[in-house]
Protein backbone atom coordinates (compact mmCIF):
# COMPACT_ATOMS: atom_id res chain seq x y z
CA UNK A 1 -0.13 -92.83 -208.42
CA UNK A 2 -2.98 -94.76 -207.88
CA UNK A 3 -6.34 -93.60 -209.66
CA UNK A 4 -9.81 -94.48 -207.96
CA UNK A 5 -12.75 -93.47 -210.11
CA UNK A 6 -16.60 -94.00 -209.13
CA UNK A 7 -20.51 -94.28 -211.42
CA UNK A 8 -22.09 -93.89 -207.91
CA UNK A 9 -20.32 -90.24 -207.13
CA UNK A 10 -22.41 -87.96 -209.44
CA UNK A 11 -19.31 -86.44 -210.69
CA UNK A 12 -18.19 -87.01 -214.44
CA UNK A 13 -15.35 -89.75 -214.60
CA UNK A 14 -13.07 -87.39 -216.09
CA UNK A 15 -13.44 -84.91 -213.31
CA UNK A 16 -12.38 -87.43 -211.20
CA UNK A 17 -9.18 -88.59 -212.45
CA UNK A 18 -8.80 -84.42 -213.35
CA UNK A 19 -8.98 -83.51 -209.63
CA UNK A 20 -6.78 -86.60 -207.97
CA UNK A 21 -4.06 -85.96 -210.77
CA UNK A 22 -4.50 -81.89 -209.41
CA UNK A 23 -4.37 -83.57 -205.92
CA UNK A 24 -1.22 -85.64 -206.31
CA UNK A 25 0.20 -82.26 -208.30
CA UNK A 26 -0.43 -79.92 -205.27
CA UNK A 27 0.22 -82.82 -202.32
CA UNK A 28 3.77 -83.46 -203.78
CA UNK A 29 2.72 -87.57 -204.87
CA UNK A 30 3.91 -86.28 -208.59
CA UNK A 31 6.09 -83.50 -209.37
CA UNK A 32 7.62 -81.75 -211.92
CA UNK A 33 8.86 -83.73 -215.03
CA UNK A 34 6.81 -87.02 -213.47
CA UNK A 35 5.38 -88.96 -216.81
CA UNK A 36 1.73 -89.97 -216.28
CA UNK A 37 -0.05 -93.40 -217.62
CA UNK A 38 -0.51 -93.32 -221.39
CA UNK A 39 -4.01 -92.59 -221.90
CA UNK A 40 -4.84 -95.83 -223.18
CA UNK A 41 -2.81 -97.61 -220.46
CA UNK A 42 -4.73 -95.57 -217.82
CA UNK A 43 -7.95 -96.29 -219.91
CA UNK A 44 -7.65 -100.02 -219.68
CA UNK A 45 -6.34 -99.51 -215.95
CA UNK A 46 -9.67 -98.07 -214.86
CA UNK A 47 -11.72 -99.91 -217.36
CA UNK A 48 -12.93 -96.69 -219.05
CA UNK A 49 -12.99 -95.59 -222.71
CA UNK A 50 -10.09 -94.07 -224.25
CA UNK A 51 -11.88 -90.68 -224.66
CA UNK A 52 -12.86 -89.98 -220.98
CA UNK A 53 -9.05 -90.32 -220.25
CA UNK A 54 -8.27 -88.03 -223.55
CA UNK A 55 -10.83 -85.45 -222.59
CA UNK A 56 -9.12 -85.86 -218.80
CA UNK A 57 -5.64 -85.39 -219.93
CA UNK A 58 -6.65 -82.46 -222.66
CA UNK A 59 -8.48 -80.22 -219.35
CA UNK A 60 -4.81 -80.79 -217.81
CA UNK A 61 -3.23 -80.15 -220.58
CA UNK A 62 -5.37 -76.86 -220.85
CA UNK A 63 -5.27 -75.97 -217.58
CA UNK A 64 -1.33 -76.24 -217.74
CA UNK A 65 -0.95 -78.88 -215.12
CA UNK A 66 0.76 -81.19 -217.43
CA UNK A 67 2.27 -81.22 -220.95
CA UNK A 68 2.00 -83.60 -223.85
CA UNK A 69 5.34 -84.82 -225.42
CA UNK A 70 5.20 -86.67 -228.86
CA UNK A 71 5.95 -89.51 -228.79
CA UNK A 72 6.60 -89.61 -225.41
CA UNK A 73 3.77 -89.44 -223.18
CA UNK A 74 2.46 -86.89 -220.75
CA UNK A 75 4.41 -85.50 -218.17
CA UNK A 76 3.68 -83.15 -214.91
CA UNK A 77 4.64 -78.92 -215.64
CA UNK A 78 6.13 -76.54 -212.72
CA UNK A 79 3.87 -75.53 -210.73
CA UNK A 80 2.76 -72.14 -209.99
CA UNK A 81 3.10 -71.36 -206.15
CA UNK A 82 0.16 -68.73 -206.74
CA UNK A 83 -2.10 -71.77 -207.82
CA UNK A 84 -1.03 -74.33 -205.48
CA UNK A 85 -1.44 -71.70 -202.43
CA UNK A 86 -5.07 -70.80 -203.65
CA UNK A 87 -5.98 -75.07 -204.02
CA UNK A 88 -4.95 -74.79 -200.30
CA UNK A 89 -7.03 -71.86 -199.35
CA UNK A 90 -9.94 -73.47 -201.43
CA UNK A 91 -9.89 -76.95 -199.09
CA UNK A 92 -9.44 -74.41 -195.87
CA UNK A 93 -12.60 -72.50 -196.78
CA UNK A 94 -14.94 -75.69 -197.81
CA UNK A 95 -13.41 -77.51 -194.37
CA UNK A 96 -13.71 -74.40 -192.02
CA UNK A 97 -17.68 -74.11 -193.77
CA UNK A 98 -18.12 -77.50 -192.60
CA UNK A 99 -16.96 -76.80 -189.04
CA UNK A 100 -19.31 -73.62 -188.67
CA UNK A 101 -22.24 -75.80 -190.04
CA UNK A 102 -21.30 -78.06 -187.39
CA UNK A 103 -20.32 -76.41 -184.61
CA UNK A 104 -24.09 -74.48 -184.94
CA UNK A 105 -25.78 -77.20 -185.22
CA UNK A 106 -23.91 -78.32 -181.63
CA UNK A 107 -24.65 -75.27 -180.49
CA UNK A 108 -20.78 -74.35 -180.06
CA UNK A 109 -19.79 -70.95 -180.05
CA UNK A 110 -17.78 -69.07 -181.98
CA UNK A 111 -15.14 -68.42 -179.51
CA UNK A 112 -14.50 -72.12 -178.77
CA UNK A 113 -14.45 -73.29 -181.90
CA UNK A 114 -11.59 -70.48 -182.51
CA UNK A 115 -9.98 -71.57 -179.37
CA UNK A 116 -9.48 -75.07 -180.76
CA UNK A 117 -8.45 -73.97 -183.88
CA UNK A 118 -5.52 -72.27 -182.01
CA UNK A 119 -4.83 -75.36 -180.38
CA UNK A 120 -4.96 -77.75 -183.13
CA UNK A 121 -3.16 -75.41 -184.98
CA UNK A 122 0.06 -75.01 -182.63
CA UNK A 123 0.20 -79.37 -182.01
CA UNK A 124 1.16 -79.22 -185.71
């Protein structure tokens, strides 16, 4: 699992490496009983302090995405098909917004851009 993190987003560091470790959860890249980086192994990886990684790890940990085992690391829970269908829905909603803004500002109409939805949809 490869972690990219970035100053120049706007979006706190641990958020970051929170929502590609969520990403890799729900896209299959880890699954269930997969150990993570230590957190200071993942600090020094990314060249960030030790406590932005803790405070990562602890929202996961939270959030029940992964689980801490002493002495052993961290390593990635069952998922909940409930959550993992609604991280789906989420991305369909923010991409589909992004098509309507677009296909308006083309001046597309509704029943085209429908219409290729139903076609990319079926070459899957």
């Amino acid at each position: 699992m490869k972690i990219i993190v970035s100053n120049r987003l706007g979006v706190p560091i641990y958020e970051q490496i929170k929502d590609q470790i969520k990403e890799a959860i729900f896209s299959g890249g880890l699954g269930e009983d997969d150990l993570l980086p230590s957190i200071r192994q993942l600090a020094k990886d990314l060249k960030i302090s030790v406590i932005t990684t803790t405070r990562a790890y602890n929202d996961l940990e939270e959030q029940g995405f992964i689980a801490s085992v002493q002495g052993k690391g961290f390593y990635v829970l069952p998922q909940n098909r409930e959550m993992a269908r609604e991280n789906a829905l989420r991305k369909i909603e923010a991409g589909l917004n992004e098509a309507i803004t677009a296909a308006k500002a083309g001046g597309i109409e509704k029943n085209e851009v429908i219409e290729m939805l139903n076609i990319l949809y079926t070459e899957e």
